[in-house]
Protein backbone atom coordinates (compact mmCIF):
# COMPACT_ATOMS: atom_id res chain seq x y z
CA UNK A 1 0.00 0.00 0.00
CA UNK A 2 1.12 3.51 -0.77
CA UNK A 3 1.73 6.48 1.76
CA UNK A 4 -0.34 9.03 -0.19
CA UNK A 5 -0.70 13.27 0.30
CA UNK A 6 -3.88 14.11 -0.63
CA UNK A 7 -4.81 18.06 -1.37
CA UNK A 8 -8.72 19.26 -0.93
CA UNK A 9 -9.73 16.83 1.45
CA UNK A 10 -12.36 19.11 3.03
CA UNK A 11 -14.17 19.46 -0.24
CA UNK A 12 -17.06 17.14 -1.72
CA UNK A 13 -14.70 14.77 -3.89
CA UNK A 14 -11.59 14.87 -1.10
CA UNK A 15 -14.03 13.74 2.01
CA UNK A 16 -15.23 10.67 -0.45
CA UNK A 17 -11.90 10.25 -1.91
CA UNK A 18 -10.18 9.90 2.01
CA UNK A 19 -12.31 7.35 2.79
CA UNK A 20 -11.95 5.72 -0.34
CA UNK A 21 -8.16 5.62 -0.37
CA UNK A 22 -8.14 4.77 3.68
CA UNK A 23 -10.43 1.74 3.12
CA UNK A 24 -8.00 0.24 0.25
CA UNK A 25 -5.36 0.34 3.22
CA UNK A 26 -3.57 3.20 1.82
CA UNK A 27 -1.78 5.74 4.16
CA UNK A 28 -2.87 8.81 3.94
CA UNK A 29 -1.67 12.29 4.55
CA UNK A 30 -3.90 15.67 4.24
CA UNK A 31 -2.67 18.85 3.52
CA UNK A 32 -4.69 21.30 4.46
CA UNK A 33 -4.21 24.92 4.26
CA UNK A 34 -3.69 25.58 8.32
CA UNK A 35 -2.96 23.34 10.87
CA UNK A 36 -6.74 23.05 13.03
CA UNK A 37 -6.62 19.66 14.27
CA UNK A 38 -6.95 17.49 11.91
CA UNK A 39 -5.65 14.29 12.15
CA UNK A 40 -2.94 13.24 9.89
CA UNK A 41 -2.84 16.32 8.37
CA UNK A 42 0.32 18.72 7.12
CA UNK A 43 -0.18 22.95 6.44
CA UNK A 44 0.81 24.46 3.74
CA UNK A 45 -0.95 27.35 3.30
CA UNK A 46 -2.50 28.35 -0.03
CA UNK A 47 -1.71 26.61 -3.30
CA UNK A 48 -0.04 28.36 -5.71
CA UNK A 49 3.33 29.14 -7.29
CA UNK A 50 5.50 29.85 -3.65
CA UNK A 51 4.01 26.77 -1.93
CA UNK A 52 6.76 24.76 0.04
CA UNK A 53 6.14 21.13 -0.66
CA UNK A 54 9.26 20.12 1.00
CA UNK A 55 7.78 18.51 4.24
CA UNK A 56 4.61 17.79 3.05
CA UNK A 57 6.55 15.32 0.40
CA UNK A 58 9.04 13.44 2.95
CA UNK A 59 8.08 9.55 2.18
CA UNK A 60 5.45 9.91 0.07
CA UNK A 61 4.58 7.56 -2.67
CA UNK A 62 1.81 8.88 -4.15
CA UNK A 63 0.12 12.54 -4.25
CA UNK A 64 -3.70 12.98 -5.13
CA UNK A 65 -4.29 16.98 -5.90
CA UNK A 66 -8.07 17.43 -6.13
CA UNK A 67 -7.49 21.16 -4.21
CA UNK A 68 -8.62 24.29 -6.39
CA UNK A 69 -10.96 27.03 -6.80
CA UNK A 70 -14.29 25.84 -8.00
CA UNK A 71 -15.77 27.51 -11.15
CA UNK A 72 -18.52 29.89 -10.77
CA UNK A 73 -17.50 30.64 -7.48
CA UNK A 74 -14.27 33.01 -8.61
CA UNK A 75 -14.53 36.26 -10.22
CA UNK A 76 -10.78 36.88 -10.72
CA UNK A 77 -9.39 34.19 -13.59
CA UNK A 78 -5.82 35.25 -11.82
CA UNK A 79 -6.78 32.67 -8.76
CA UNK A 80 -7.70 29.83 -11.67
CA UNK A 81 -4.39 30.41 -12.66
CA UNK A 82 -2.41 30.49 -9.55
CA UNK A 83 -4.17 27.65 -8.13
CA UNK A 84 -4.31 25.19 -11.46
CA UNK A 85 -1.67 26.46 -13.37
CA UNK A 86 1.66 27.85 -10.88
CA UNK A 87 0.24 25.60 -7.77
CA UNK A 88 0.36 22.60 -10.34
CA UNK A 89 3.81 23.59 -11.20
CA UNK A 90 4.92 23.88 -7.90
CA UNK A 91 3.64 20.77 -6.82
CA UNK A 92 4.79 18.66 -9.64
CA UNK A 93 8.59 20.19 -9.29
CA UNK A 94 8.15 19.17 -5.50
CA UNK A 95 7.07 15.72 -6.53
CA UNK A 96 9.80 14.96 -9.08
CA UNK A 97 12.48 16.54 -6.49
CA UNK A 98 11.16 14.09 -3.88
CA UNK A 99 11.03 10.65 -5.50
CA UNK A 100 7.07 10.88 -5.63
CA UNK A 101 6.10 8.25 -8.72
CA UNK A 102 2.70 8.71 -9.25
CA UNK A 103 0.98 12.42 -9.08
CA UNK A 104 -3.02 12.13 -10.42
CA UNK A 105 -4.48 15.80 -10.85
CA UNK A 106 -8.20 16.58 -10.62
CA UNK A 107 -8.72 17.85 -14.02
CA UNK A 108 -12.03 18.54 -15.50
CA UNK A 109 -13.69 18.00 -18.73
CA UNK A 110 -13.63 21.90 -19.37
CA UNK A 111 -9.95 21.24 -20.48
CA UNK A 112 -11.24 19.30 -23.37
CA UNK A 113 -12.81 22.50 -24.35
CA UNK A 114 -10.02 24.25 -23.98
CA UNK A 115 -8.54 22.42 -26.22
CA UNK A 116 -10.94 22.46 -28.85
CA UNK A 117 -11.43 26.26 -28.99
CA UNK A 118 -9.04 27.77 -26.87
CA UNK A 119 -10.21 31.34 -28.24
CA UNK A 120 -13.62 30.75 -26.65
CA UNK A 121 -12.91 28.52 -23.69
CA UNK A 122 -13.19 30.11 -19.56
CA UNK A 123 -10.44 30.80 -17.47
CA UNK A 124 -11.45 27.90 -15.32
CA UNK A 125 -11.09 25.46 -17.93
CA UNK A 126 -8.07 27.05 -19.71
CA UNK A 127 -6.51 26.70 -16.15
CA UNK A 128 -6.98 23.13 -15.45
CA UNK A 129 -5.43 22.61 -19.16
CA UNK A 130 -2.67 24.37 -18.05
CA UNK A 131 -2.52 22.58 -15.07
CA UNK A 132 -2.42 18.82 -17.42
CA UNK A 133 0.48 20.20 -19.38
CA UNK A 134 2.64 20.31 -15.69
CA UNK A 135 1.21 17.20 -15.21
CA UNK A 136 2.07 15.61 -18.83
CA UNK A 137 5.91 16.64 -17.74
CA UNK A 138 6.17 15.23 -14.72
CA UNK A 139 4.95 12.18 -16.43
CA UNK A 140 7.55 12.38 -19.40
CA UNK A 141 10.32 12.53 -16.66
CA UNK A 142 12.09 9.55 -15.89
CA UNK A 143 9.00 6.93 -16.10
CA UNK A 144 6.95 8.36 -13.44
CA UNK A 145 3.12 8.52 -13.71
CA UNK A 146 1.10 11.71 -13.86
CA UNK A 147 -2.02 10.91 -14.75
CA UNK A 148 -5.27 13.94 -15.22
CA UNK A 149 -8.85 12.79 -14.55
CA UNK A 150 -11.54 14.32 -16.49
CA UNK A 151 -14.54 13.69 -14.37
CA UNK A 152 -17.66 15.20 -16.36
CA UNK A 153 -20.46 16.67 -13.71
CA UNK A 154 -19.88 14.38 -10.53
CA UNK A 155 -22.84 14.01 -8.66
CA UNK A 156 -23.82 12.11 -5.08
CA UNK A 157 -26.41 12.49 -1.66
CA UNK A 158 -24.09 15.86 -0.60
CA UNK A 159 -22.74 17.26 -4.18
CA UNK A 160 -22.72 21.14 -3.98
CA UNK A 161 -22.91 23.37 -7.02
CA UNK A 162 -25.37 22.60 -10.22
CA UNK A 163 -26.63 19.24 -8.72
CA UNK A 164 -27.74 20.39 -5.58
CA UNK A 165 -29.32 23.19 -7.51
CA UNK A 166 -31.08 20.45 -9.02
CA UNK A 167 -32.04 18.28 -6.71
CA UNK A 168 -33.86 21.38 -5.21
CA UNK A 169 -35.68 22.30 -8.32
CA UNK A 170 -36.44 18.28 -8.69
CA UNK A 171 -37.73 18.23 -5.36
CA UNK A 172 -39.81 21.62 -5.18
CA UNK A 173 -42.83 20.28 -6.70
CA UNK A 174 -42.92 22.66 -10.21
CA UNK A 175 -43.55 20.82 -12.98
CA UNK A 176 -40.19 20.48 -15.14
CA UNK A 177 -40.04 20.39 -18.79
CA UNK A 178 -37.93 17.51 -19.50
CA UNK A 179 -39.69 16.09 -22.10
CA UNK A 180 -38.70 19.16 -24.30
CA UNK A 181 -35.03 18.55 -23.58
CA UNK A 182 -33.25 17.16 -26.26
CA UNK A 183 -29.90 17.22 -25.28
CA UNK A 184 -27.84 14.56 -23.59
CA UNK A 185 -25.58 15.08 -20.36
CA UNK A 186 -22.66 13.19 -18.62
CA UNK A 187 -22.82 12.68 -15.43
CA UNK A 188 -20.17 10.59 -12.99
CA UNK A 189 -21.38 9.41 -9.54
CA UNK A 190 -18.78 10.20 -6.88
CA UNK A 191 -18.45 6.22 -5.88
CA UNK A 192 -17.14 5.71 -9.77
CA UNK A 193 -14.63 8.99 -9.47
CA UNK A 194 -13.04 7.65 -6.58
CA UNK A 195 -12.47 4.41 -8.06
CA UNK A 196 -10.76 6.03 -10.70
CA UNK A 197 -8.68 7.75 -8.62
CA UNK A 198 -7.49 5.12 -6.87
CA UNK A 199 -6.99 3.22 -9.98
CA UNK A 200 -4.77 5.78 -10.99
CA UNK A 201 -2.66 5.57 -8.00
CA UNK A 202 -2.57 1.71 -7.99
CA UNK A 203 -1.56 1.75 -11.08
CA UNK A 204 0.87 3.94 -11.32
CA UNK A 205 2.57 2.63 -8.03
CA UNK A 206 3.03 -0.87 -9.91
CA UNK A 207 3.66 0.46 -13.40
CA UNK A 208 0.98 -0.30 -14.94
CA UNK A 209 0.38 3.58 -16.08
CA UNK A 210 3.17 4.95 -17.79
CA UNK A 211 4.00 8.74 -18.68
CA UNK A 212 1.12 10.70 -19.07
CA UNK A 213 -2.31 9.62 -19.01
CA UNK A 214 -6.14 10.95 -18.99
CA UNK A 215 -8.87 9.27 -17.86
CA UNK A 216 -12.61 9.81 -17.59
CA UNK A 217 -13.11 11.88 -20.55
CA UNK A 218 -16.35 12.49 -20.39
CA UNK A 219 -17.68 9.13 -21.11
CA UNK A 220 -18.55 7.74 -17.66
CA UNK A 221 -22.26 7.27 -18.26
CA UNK A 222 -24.50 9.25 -20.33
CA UNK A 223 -28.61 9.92 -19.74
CA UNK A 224 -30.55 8.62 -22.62
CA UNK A 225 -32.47 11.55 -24.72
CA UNK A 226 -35.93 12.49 -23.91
């Protein structure tokens, strides 16, 4: 089993993905951004390009970065890019200076639109692409595995954002007009991301995932039309 630093443990995915990873028998170690209590946990203040990894890194075999501003809920793209982009960096330079072999990134299926039409894709997602490319060199380093998951909308019982919004509006009673909707939408239950994610780590810790790799594109399950 691996000793593992996970980032954004306090959010939605990072609670699930904790107990996830602890229940495999993995080790794990939380960074969090001040020290409050927490069990197992390491500060290190906010993500971004000045973050010292140094301590945070000491025998760790694999690091799990879900941390990261949320989009919709930042104004300023500069914190996208500080976070996703120069955090990534920062983190991946840590990794490759401490031995780590396996670093899987939190990406999100906005990148693929960034790199379909970059002229016309959001901060947010031209962030997290950014954030892949950091990713994609670590990987091409010496045989290590960086790996970027591309979870589409991730739902589960206590999701924030759009699908509590809609669980709301589903249970509120007003009649919903679904049957004009002819569009279809990807959705990825949190139980499936998490197995992903410790896929990732599993198998980049016995080789099995080499260089750079992205998973969940998108295609984790997909509602049939109206």
């Amino acid at each position: 089993m691996a000793t593992i630093l996970l980032t954004g443990s306090t959010g939605f995915v990072g609670r699930h993905a904790a107990r996830h990873l602890a229940a495999r028998g993995h080790q794990l170690r939380l960074a969090v951004r001040s020290q409050g209590g927490v069990p197992d946990s390491v500060a290190i203040g906010s993500i971004d390009g000045r973050t010292e990894w140094g301590s945070a890194l000491r025998d760790v075999d694999a690091v799990v970065h879900l941390a990261g501003p949320a989009h919709g809920k930042v104004e300023d793209e500069r914190a996208f890019f500080e976070a996703n982009d120069a955090g990534t960096a920062r983190l991946a330079e840590g990794c490759q200076a401490a031995g780590v072999t396996t670093l899987v990134f939190m990406s999100s299926i906005a990148a693929r639109e960034a790199e379909l039409q970059p002229d016309r894709a959001l901060p947010y997602a031209r962030s997290k692409l950014a954030g892949e490319a950091h990713v994609r060199r670590f990987g091409d380093a010496g045989g290590w595995a960086g790996i970027a998951l591309r979870p589409p909308l991730v739902y589960g019982p206590d999701a924030p954002g759009n699908w509590a919004k809609l669980m709301r509006l589903a249970a509120s009673g007003l009649p919903l007009p679904f049957a004009s909707v002819r569009n279809a939408r990807t959705l990825c239950a949190v139980e499936t991301l998490c197995d992903a994610i410790a896929a990732a780590v599993e198998g980049g810790r016995r080789g099995r995932v080499r260089a750079f790799t992205k998973w969940l594109t998108g295609r984790a399950c997909r509602l049939p039309r109206s």
